[in-house]
Protein backbone atom coordinates (compact mmCIF):
# COMPACT_ATOMS: atom_id res chain seq x y z
CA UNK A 1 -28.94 14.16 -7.60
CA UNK A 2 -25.32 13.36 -7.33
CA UNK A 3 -22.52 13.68 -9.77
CA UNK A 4 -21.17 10.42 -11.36
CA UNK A 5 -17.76 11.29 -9.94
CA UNK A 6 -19.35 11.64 -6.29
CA UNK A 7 -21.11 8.16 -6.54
CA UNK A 8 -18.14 6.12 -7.76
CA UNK A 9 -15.02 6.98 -5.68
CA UNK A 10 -12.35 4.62 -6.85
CA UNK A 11 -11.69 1.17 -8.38
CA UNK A 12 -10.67 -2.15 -6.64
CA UNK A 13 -7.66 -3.45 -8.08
CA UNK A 14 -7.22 -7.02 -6.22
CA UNK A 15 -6.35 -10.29 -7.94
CA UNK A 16 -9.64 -11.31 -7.20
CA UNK A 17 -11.71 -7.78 -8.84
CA UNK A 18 -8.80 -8.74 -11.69
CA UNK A 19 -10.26 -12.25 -12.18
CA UNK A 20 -13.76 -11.02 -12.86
CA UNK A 21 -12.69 -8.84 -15.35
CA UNK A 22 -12.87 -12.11 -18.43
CA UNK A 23 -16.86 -11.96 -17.28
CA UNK A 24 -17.39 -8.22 -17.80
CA UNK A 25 -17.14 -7.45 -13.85
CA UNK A 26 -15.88 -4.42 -12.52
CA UNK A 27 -15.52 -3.63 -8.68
CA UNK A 28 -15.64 -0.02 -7.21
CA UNK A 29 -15.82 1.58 -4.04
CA UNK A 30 -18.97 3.51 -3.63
CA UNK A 31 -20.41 5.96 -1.86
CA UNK A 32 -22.56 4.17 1.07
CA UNK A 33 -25.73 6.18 0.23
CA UNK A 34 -25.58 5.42 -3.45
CA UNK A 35 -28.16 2.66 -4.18
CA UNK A 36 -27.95 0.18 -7.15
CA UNK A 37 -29.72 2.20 -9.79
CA UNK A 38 -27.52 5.29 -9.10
CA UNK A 39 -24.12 3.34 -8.86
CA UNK A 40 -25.91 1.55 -12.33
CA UNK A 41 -26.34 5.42 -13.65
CA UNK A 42 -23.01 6.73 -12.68
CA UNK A 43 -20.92 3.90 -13.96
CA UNK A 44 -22.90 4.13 -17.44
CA UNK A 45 -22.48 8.08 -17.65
CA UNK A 46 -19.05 7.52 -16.35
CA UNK A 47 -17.48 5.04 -18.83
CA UNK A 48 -20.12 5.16 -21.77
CA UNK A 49 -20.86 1.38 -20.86
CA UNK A 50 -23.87 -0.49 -20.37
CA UNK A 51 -24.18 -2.13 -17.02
CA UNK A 52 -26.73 -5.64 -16.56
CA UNK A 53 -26.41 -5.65 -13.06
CA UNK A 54 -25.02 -4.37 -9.99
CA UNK A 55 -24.23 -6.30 -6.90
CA UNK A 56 -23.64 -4.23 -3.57
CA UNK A 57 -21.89 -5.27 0.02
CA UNK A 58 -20.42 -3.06 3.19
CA UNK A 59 -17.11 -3.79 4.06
CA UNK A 60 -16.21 -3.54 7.67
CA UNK A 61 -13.40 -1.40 8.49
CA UNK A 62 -10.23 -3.56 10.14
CA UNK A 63 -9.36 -2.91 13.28
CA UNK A 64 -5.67 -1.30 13.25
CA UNK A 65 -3.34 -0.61 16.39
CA UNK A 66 -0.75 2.29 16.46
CA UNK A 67 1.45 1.61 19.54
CA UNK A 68 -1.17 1.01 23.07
CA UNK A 69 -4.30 2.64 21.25
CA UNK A 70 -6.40 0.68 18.92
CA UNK A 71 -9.38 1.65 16.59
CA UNK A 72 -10.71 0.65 13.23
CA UNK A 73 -11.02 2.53 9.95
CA UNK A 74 -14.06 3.39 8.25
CA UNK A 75 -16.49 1.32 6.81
CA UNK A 76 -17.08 1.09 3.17
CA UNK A 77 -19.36 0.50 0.32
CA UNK A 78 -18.18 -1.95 -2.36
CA UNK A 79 -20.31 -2.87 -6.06
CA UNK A 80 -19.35 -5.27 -8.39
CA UNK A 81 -20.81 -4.14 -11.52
CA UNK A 82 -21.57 -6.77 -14.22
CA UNK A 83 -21.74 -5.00 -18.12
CA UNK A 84 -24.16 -6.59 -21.06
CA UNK A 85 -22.28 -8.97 -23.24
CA UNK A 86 -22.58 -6.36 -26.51
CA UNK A 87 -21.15 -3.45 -24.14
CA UNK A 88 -17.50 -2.07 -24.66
CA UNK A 89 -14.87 -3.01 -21.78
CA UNK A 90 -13.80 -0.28 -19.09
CA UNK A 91 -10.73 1.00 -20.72
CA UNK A 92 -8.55 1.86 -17.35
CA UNK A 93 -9.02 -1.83 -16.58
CA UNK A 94 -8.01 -3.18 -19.38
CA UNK A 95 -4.25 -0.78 -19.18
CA UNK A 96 -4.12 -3.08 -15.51
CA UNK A 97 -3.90 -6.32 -17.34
């Protein structure tokens, strides 16, 4: 098994991750082989929260031109993780605010 720190590489700070934050949901970048009930794991271990759901998606990389040569950057793995109503906030997010 993974470490927590492994599965969830780094937050999403975006106006729109920022919005979700008044309906408990919190948007990392993942590892791409994590599944749902690892991402679910490591975010609870993690933060001492207690997730309800996790939603998943792959996020193309852009493609991204430096002088004649082109090429795109790496794909990645993004969850939007949705915490039970009686669950404490994520305390980094709340600092962003």
């Amino acid at each position: 098994m993974k470490a927590p720190q492994d599965i969830i590489l780094t937050p999403v700070i975006t106006e729109a991750s920022m919005a979700g934050l008044a309906d408990k949901k919190y948007t990392f970048y993942v590892a791409k082989d994590a599944n749902k009930i690892e991402i679910a794991q490591a975010v609870e271990k993690l933060f001492g929260v207690k997730v309800a759901k996790v939603n998943t998606s792959i996020v193309p990389g852009k493609f991204k031109r430096m002088g004649q040569h082109g090429g795109y950057k790496s794909d990645r793995k993004k969850a939007v993780v949705t915490l039970k109503e009686d669950s404490k906030s994520i305390e980094f997010f709340e600092s962003m605010m």
